[in-house]
Each structure stands twice: as C-alpha cells, then as structure tokens.
N, C-alpha and C. Protein backbone atom coordinates (compact mmCIF):
# COMPACT_ATOMS: atom_id res chain seq x y z
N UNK A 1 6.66 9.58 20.60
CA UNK A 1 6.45 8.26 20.03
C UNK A 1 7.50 7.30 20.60
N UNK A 2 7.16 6.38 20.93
CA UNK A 2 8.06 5.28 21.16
C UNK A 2 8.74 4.30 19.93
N UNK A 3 9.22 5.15 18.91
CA UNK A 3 9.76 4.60 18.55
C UNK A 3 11.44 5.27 17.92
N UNK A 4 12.28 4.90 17.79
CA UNK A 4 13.63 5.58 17.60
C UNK A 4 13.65 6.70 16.50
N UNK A 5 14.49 7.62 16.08
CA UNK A 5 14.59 8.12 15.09
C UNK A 5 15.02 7.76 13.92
N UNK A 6 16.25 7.12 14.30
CA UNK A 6 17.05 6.08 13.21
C UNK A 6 15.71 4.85 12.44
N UNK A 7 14.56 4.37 13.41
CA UNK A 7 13.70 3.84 13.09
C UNK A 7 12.38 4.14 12.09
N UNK A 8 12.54 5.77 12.48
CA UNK A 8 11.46 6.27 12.26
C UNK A 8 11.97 6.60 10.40
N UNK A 9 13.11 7.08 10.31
CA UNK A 9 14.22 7.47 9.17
C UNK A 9 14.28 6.35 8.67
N UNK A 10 14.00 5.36 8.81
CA UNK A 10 14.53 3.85 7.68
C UNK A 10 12.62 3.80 7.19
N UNK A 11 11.51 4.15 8.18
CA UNK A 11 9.96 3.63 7.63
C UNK A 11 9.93 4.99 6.22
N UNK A 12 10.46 6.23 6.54
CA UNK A 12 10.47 6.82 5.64
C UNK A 12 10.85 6.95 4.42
N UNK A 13 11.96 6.24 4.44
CA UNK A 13 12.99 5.88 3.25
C UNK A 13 12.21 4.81 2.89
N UNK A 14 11.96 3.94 3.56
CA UNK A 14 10.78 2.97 2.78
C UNK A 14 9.74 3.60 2.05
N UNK A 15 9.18 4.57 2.17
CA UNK A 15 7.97 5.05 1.90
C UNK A 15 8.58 5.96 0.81
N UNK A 16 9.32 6.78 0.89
CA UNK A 16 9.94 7.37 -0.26
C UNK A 16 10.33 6.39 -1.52
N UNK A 17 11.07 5.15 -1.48
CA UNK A 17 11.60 4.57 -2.08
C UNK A 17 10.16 3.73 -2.58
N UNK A 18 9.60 3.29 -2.12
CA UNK A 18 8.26 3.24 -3.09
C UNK A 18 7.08 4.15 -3.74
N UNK A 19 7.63 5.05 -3.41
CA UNK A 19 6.83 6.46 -4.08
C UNK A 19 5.87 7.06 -3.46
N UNK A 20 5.18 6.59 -2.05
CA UNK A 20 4.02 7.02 -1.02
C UNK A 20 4.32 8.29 -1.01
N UNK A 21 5.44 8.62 -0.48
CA UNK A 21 5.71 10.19 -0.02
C UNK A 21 7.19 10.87 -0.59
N UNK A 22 6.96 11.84 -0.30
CA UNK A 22 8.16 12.80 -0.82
C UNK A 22 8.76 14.01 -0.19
N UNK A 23 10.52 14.11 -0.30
CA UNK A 23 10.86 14.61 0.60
C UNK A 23 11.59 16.18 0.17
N UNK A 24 11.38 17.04 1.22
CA UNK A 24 12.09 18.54 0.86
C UNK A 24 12.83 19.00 2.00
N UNK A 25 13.98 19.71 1.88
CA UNK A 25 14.78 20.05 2.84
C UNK A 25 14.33 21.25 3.28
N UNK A 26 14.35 21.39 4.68
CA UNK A 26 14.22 23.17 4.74
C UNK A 26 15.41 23.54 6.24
N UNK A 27 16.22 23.88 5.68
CA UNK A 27 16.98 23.93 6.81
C UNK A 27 17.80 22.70 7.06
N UNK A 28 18.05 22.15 8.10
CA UNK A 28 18.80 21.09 8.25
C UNK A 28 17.30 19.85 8.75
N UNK A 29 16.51 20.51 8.76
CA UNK A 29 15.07 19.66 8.40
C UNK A 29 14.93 18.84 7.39
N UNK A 30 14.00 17.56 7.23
CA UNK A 30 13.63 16.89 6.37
C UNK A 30 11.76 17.28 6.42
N UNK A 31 11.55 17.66 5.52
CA UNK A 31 10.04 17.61 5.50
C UNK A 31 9.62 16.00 4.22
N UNK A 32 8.54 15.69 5.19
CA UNK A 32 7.73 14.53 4.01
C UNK A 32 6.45 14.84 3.87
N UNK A 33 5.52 14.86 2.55
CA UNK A 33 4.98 14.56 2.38
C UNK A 33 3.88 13.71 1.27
N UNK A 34 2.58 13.60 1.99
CA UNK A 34 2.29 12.32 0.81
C UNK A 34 2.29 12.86 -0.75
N UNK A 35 2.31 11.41 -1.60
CA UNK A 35 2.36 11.83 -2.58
C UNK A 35 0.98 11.09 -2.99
N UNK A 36 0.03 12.20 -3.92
CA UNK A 36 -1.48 11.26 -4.37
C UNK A 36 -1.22 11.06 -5.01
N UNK A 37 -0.32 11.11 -6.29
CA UNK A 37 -0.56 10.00 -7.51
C UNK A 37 -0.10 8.58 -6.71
N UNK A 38 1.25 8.13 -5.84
CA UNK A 38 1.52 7.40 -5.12
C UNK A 38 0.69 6.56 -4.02
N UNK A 39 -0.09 6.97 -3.68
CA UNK A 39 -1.22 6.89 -3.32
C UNK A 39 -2.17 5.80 -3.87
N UNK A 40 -2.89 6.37 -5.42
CA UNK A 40 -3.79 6.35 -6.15
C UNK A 40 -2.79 4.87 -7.02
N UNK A 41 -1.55 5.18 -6.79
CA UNK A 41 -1.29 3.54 -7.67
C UNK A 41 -1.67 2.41 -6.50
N UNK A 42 -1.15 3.38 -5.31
CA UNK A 42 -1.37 1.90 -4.15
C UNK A 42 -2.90 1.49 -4.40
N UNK A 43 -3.90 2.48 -4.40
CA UNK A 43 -5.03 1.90 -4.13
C UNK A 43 -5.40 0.72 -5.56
N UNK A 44 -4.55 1.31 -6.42
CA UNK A 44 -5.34 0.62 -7.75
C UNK A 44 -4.70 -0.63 -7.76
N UNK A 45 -3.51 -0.76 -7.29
CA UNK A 45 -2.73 -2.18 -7.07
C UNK A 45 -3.88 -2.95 -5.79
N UNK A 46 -4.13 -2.25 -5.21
CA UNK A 46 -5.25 -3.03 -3.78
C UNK A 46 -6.58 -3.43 -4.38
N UNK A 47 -7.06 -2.74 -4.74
CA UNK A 47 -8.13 -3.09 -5.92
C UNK A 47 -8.75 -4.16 -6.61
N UNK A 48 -7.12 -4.35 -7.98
CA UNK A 48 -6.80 -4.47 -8.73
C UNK A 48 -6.89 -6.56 -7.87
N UNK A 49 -6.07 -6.21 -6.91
CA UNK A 49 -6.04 -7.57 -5.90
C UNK A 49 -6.91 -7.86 -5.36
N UNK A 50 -7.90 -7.41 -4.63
CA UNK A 50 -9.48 -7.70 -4.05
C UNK A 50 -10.12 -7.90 -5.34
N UNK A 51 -10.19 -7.61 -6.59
CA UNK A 51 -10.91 -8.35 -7.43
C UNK A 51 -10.73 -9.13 -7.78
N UNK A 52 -9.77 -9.89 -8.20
CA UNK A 52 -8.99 -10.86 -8.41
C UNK A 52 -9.36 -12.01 -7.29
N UNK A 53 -9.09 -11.93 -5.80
CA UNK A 53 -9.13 -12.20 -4.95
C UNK A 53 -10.55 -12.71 -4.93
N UNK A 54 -11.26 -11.91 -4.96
CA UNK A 54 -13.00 -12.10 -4.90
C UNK A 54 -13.44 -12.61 -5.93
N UNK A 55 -13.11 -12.76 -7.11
CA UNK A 55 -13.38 -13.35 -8.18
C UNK A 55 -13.02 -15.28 -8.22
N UNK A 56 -12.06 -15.37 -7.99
CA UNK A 56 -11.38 -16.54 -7.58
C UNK A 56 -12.23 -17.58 -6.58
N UNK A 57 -12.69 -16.45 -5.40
CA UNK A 57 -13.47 -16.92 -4.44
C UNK A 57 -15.01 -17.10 -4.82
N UNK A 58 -15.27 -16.55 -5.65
CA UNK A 58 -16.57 -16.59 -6.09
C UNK A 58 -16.75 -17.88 -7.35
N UNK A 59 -15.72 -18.18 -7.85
CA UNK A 59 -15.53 -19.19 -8.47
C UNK A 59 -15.42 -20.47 -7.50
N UNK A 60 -15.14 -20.50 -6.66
CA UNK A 60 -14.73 -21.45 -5.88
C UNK A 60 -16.24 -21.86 -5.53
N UNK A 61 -16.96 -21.10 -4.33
CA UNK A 61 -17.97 -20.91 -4.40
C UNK A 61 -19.22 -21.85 -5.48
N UNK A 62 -19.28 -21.35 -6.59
CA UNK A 62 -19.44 -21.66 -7.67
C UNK A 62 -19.56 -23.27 -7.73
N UNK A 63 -17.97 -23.60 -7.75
CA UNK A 63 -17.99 -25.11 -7.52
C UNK A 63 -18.47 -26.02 -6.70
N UNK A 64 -18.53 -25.34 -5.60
CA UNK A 64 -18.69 -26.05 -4.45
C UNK A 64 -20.32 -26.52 -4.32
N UNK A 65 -21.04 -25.11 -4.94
CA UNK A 65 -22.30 -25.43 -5.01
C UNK A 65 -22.70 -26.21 -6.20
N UNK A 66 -22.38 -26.17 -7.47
CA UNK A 66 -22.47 -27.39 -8.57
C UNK A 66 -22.23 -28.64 -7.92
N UNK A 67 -21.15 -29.44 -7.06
CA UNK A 67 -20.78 -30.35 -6.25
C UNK A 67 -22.21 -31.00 -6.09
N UNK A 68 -22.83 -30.30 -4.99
CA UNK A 68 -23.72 -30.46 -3.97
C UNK A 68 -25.48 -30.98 -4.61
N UNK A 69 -25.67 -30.17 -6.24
CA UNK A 69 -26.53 -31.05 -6.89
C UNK A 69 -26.49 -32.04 -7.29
C-alpha cells in the first residue's frame, strides 16, 4: 500500500476510538477487527440522516409544487 505505517496506525486509532473496530495483541502484533454492533450504530446514524434528509427534500418539493398552482 502506498500509504505509511505511522499513517495507517493513526486511520486505526480513528476507527477504534469511534467504536468501528477492535483491537487484540498477539505477539508484538496488533490485530483489528470489525466491530458489528459498531457497525450497525453507523448504519442507523446514516439512516437515521437520509431520512431526515429525504424528508426535508420532499417537503421542499412539496412547496415548490403548491407555488406553481
């Protein structure tokens, strides 16, 4: 990969530190992996925002066409 280790070690710690994934030592190794409840909040926070999002827009919508009669 083209990208550093030190680089690659700070996207992880990001990802740990918001709960995506999780980490175990084995050796002088770091193992990660995902976490699904972590996961399953991201998706419901994404969701949670596309409806919202689409709702808003569909209101808009809404207006635009009341306007026009």
């Amino acid at each position: 990969m083209p990208v550093s280790r030190p680089a690659v070690s700070q996207h992880l710690k990001a990802l740990k530190d918001a709960g995506l994934v999780e980490e175990r030592s084995e050796g002088v190794r770091r193992i990660y992996s995902l976490r699904p409840e972590g996961l399953q909040e991201l998706r419901d926070w994404l969701d949670s925002f596309w409806d919202e999002a689409l709702e808003a827009f569909k209101e808009e919508v809404e207006k635009s066409e009341g306007a026009d009669e």
